[in-house]
N, C-alpha and C. Protein backbone atom coordinates (compact mmCIF):
# COMPACT_ATOMS: atom_id res chain seq x y z
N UNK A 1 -28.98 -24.71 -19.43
CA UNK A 1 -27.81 -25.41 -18.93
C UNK A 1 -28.06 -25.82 -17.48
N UNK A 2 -27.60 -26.80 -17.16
CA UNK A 2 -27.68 -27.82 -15.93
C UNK A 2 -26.72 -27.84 -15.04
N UNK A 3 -26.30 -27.03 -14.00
CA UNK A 3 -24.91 -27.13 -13.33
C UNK A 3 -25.10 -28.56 -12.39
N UNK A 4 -24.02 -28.88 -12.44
CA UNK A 4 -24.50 -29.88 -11.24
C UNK A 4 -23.93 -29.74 -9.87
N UNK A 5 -24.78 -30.38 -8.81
CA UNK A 5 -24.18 -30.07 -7.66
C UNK A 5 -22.29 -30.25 -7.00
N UNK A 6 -21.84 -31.85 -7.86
CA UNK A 6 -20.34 -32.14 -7.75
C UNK A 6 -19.39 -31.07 -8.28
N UNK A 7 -19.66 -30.53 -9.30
CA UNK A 7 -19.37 -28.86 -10.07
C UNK A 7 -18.80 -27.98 -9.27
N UNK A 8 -19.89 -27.64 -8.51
CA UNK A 8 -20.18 -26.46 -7.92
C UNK A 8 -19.27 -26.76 -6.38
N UNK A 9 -19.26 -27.95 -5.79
CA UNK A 9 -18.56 -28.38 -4.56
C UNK A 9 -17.04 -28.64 -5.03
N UNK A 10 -17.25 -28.99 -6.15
CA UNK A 10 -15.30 -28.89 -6.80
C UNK A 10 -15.11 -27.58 -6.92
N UNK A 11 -15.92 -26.69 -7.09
CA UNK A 11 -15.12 -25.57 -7.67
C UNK A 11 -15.15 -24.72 -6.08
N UNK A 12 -16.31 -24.70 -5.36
CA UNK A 12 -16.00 -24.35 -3.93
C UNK A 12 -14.87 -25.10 -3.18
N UNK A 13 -14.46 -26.02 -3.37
CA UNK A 13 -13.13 -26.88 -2.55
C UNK A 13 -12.09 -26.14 -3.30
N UNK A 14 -11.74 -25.79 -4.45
CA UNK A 14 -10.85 -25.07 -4.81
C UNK A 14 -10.23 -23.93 -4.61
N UNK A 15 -11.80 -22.95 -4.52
CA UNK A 15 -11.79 -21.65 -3.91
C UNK A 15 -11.47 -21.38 -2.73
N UNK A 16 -11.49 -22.36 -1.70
CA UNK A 16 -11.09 -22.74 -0.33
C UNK A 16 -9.45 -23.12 -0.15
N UNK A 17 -8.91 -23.90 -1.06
CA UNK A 17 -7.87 -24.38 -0.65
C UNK A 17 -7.09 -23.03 -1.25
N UNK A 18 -7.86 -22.14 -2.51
CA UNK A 18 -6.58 -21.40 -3.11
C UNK A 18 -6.54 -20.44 -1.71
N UNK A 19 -7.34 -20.05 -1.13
CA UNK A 19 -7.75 -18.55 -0.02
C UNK A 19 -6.40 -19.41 0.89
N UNK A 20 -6.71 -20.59 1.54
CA UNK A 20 -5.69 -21.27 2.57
C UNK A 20 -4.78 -21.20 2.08
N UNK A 21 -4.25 -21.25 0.85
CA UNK A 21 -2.50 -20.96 0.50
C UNK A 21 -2.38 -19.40 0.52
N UNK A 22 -3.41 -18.97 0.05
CA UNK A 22 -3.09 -17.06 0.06
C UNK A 22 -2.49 -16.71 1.17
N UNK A 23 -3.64 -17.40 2.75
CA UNK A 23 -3.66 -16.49 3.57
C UNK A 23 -2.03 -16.79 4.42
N UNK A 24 -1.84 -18.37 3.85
CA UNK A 24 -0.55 -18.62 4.96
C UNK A 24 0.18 -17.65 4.01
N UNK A 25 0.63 -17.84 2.85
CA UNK A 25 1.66 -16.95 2.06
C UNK A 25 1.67 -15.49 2.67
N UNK A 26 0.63 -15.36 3.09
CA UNK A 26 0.51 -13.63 3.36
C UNK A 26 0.96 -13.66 5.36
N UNK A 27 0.59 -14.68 5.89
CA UNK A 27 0.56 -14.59 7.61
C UNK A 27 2.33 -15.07 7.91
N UNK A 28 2.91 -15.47 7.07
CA UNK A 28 4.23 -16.21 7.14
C UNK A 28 5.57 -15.57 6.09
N UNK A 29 6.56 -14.69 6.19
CA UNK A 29 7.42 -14.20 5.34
C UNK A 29 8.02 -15.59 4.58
N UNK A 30 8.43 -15.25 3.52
CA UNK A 30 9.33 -15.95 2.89
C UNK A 30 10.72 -16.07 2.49
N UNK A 31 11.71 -17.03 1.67
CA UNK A 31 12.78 -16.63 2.11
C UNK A 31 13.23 -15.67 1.30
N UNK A 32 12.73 -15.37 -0.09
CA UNK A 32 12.84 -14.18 -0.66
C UNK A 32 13.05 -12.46 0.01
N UNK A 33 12.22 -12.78 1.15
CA UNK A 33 11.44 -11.65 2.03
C UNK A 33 12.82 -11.54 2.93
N UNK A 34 12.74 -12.75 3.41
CA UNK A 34 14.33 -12.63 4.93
C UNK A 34 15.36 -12.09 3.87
N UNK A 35 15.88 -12.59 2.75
CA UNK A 35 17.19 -12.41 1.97
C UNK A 35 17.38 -10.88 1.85
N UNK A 36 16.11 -10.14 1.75
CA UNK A 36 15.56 -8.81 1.52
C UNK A 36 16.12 -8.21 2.94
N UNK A 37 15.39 -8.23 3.53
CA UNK A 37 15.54 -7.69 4.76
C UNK A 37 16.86 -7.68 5.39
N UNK A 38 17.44 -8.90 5.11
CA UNK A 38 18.91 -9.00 5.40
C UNK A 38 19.84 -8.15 4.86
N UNK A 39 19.13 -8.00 3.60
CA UNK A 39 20.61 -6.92 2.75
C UNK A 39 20.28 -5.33 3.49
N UNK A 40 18.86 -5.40 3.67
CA UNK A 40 18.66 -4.37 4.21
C UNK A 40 19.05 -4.17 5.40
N UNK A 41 19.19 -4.96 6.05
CA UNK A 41 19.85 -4.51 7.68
C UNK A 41 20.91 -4.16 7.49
N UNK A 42 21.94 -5.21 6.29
CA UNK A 42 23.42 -4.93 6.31
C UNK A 42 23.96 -3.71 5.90
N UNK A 43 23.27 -3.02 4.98
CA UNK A 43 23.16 -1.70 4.38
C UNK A 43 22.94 -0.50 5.67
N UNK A 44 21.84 -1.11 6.77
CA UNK A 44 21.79 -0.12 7.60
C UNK A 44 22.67 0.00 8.54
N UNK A 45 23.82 -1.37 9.13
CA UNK A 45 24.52 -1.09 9.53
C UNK A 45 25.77 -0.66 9.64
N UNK A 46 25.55 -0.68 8.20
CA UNK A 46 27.09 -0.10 7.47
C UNK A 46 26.94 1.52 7.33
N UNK A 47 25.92 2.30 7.23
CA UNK A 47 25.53 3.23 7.57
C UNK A 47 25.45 3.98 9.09
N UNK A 48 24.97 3.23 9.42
CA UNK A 48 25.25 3.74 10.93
C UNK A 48 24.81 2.68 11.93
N UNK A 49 25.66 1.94 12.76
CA UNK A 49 25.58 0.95 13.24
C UNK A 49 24.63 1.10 14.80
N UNK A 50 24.51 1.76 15.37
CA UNK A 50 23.77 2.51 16.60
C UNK A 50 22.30 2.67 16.44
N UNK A 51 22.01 3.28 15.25
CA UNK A 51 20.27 3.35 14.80
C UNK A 51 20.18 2.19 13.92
N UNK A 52 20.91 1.53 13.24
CA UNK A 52 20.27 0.18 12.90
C UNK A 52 20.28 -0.57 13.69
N UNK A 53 20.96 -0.86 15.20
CA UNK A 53 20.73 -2.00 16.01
C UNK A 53 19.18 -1.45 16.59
N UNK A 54 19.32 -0.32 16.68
CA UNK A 54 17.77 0.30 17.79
C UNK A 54 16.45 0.73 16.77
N UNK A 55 16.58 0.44 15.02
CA UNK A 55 15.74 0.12 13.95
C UNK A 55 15.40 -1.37 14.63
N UNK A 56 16.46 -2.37 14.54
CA UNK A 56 16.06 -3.76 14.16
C UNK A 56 14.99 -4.25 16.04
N UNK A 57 15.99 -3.72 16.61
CA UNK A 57 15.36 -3.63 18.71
C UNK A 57 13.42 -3.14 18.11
N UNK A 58 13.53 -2.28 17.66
CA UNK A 58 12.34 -1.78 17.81
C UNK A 58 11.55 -2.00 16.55
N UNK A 59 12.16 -2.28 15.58
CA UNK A 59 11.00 -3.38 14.44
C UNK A 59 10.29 -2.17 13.64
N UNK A 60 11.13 -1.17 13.65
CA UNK A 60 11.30 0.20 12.46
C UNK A 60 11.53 0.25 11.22
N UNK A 61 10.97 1.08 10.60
CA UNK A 61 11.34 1.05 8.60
C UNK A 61 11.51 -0.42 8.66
N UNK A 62 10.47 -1.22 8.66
CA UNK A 62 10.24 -2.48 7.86
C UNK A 62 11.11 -3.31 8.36
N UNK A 63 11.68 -3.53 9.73
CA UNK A 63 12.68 -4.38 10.11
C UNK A 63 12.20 -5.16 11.20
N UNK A 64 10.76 -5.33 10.87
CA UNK A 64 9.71 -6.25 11.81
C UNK A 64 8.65 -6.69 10.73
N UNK A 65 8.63 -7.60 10.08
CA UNK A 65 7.49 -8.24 9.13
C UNK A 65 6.98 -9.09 9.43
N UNK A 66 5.70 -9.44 10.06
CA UNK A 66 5.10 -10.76 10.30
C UNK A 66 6.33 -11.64 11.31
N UNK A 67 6.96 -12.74 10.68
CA UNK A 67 7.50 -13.63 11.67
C UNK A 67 8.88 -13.31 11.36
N UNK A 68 9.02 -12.56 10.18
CA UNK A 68 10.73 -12.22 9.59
C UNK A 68 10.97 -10.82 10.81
N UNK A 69 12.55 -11.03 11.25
CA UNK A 69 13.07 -9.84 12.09
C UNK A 69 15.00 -9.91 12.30
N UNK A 70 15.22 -9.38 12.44
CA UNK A 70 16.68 -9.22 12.54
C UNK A 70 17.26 -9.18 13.61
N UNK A 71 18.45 -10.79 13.63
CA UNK A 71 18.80 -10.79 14.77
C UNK A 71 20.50 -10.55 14.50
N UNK A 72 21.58 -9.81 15.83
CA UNK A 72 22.40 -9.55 15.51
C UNK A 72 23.07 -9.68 16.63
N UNK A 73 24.70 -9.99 16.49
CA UNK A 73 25.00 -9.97 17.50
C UNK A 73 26.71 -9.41 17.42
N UNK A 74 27.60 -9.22 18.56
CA UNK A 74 28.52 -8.63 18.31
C UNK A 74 29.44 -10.19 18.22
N UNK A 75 30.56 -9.82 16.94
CA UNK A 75 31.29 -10.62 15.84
C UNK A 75 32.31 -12.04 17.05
N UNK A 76 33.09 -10.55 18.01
CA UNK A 76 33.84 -10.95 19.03
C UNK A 76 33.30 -11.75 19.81
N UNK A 77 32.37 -11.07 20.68
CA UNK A 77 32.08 -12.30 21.57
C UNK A 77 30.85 -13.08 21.39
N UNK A 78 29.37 -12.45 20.73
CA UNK A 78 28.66 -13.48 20.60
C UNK A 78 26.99 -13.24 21.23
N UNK A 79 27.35 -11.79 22.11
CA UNK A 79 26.46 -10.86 22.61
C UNK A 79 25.62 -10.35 21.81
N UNK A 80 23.97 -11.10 22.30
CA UNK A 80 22.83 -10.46 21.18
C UNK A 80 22.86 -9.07 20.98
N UNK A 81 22.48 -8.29 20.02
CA UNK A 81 22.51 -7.19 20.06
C UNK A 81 21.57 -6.49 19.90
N UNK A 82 20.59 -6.88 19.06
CA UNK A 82 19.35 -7.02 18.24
C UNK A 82 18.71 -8.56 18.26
N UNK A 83 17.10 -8.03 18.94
CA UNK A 83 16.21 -9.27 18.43
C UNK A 83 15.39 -8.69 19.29
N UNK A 84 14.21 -9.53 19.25
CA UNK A 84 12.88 -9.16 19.68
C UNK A 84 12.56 -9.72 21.04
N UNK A 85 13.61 -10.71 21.52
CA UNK A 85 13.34 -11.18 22.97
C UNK A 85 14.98 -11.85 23.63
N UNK A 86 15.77 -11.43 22.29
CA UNK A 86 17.53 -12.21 23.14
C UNK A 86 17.68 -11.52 23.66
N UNK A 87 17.84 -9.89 24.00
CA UNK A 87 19.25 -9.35 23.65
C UNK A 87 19.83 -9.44 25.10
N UNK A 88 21.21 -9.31 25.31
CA UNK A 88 22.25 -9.73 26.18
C UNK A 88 22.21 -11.49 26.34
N UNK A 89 21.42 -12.13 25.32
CA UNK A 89 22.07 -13.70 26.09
C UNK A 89 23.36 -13.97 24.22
N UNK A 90 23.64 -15.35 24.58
CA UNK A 90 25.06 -15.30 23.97
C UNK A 90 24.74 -16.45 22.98
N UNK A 91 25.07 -16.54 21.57
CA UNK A 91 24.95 -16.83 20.57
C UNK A 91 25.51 -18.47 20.77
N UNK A 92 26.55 -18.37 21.41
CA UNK A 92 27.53 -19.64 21.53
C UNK A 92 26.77 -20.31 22.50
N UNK A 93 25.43 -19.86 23.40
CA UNK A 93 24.69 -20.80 24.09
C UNK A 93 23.59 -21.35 23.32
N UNK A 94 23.77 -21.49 21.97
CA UNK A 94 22.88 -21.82 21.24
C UNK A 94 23.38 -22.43 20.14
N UNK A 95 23.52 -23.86 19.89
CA UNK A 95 24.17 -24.82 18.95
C UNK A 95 24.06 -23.98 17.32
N UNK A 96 23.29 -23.93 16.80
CA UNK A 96 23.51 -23.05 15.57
C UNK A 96 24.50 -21.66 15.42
N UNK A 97 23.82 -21.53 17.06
CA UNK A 97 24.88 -19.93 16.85
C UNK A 97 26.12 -19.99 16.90
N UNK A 98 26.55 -20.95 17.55
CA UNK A 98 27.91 -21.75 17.57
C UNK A 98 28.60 -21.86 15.76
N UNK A 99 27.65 -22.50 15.05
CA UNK A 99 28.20 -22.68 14.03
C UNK A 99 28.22 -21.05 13.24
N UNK A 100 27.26 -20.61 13.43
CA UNK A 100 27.20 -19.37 12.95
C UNK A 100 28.34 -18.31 13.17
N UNK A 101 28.85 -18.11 14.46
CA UNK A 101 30.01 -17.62 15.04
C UNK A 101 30.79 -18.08 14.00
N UNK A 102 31.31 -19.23 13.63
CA UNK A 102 32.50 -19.74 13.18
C UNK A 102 32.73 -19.00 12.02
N UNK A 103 31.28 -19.31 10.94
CA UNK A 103 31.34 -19.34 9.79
C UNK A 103 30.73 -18.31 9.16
N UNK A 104 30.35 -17.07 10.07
CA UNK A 104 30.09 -16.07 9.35
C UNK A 104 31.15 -15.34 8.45
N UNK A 105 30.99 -14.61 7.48
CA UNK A 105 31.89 -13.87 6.86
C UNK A 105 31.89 -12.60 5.75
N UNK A 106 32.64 -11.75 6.07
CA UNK A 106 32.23 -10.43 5.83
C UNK A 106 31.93 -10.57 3.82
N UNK A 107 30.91 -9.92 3.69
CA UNK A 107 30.66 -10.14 2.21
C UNK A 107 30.10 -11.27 1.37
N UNK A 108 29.71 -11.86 2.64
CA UNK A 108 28.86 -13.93 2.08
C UNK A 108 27.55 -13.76 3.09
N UNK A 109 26.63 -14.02 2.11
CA UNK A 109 25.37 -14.70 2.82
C UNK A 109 25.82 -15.87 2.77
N UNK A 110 25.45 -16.73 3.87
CA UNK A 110 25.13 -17.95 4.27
C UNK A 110 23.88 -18.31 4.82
N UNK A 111 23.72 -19.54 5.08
CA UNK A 111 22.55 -20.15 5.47
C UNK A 111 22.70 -21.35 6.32
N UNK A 112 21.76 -21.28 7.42
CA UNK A 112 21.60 -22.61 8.53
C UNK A 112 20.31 -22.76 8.83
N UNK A 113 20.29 -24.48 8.70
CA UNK A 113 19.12 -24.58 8.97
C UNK A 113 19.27 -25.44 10.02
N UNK A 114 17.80 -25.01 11.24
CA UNK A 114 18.05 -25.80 12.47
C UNK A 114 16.01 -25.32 12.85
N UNK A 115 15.83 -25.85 14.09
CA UNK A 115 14.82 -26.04 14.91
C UNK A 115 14.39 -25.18 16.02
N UNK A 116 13.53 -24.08 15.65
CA UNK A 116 13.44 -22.93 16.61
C UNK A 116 11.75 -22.34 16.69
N UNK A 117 11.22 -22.01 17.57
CA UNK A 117 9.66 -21.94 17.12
C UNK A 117 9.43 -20.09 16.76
N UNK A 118 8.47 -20.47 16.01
CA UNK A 118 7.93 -19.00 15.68
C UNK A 118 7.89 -17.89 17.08
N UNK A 119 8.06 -16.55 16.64
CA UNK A 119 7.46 -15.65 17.59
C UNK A 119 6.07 -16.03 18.51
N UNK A 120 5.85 -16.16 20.13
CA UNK A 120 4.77 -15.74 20.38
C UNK A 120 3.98 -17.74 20.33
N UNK A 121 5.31 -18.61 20.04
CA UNK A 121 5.14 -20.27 20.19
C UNK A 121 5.52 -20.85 20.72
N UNK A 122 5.66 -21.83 21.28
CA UNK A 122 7.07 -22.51 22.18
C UNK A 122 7.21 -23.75 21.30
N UNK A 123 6.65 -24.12 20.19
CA UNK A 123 6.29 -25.88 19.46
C UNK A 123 7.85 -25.25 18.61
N UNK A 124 8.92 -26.17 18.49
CA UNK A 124 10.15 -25.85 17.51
C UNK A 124 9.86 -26.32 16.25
N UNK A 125 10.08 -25.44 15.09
CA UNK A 125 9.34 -25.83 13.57
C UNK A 125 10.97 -25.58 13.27
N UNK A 126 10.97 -26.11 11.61
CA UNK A 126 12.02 -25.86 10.59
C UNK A 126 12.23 -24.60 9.98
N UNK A 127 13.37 -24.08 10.35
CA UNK A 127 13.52 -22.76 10.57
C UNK A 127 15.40 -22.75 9.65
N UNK A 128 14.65 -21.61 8.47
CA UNK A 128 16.33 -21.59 8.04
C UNK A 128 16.93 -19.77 8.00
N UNK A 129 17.65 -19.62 8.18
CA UNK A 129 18.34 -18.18 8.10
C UNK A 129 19.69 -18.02 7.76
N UNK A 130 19.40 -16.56 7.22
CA UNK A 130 20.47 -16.23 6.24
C UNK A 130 21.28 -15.22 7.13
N UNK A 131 22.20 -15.41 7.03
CA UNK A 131 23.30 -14.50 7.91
C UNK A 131 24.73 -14.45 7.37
N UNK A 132 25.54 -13.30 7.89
CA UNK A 132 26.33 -12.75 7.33
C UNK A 132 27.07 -11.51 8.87
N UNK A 133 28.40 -11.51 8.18
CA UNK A 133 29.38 -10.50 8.99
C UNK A 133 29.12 -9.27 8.31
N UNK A 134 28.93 -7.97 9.19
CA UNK A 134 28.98 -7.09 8.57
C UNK A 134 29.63 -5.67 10.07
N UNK A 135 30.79 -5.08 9.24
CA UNK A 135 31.66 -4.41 10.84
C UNK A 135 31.41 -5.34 11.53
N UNK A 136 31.51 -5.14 12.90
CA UNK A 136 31.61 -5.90 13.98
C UNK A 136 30.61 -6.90 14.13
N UNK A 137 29.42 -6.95 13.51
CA UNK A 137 28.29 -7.32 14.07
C UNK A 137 28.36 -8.82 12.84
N UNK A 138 27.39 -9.97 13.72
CA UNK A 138 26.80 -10.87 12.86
C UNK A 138 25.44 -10.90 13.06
N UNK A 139 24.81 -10.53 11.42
CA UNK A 139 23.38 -10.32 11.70
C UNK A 139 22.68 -11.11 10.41
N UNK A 140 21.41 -11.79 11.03
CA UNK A 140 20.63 -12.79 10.31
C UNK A 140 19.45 -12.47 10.32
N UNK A 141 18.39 -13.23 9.21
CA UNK A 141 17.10 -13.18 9.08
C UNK A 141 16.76 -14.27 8.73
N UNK A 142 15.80 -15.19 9.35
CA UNK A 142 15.24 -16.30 9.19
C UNK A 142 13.88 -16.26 8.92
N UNK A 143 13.18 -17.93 8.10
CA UNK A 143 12.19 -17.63 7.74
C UNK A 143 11.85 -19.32 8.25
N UNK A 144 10.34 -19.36 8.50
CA UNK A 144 10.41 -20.62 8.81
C UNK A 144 9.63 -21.50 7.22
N UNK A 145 9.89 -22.82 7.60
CA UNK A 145 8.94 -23.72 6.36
C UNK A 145 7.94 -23.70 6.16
N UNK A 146 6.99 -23.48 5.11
CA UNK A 146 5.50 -23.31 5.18
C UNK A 146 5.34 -25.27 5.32
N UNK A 147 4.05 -24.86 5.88
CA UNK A 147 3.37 -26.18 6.60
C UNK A 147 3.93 -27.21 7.79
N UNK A 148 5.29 -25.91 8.50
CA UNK A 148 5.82 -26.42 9.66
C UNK A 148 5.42 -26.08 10.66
């Protein structure tokens, strides 16, 4: 049998492009992953609201994944509470969070999508997150678009 060289370069271009979808799938959460994490925060703060804000602050029991993380803030005024680089600035200085304030609500995931860059980027990609009221707090998990 005769392989031929076009063969062998199709089937290496394949093997290449499948590894490049693996590795982003694996370097980038998904929104399956945020929806996850979200129920999981809400669960932890309904439990005890003090060690799940200083779980999500410090990116503990799985509440730091790759680019997925939990941001939260208090219901009333709007004060970060949790995140990996807000905390003390104000939700309402930030056009989404604005809408988010409005329309959070106790017992509903929701979703917004707006323009924010990855951890550790300053370039703004397409970025959607799921958020929700839970006690006092409004707390979200976003995931960004693959190939944004």
């Amino acid at each position: 049998m005769v392989v031929r060289p076009p063969l062998i370069l199709s089937t290496m271009a394949l093997v290449v492009l499948w590894a490049a979808t693996t590795t982003q799938a694996v370097e980038f959460g998904t929104p399956e992953e945020a929806k996850a994490m979200l129920d999981k925060a809400v669960a932890a703060v309904k439990e005890n609201k003090e060690k799940a804000l200083a779980m999500f602050n410090n990116g503990e029991s799985g509440f730091k994944d790759r680019d997925l993380y939990v941001l939260c803030a208090n219901a009333s005024d709007g004060t970060i509470t949790a995140s990996p680089t807000s905390n003390g600035a104000n939700l309402k200085d930030f056009a989404p969070g604005q809408d988010v304030m409005k329309t959070a609500t106790e017992g509903q995931i929701k979703e917004i999508t707006y323009w924010w860059p990855r951890p550790g980027s300053m370039k703004p990609l397409k970025k959607h997150t799921f958020y929700t009221k839970v006690t006092d707090q409004i707390c979200g998990v976003g995931y960004w678009e693959r190939g944004s």
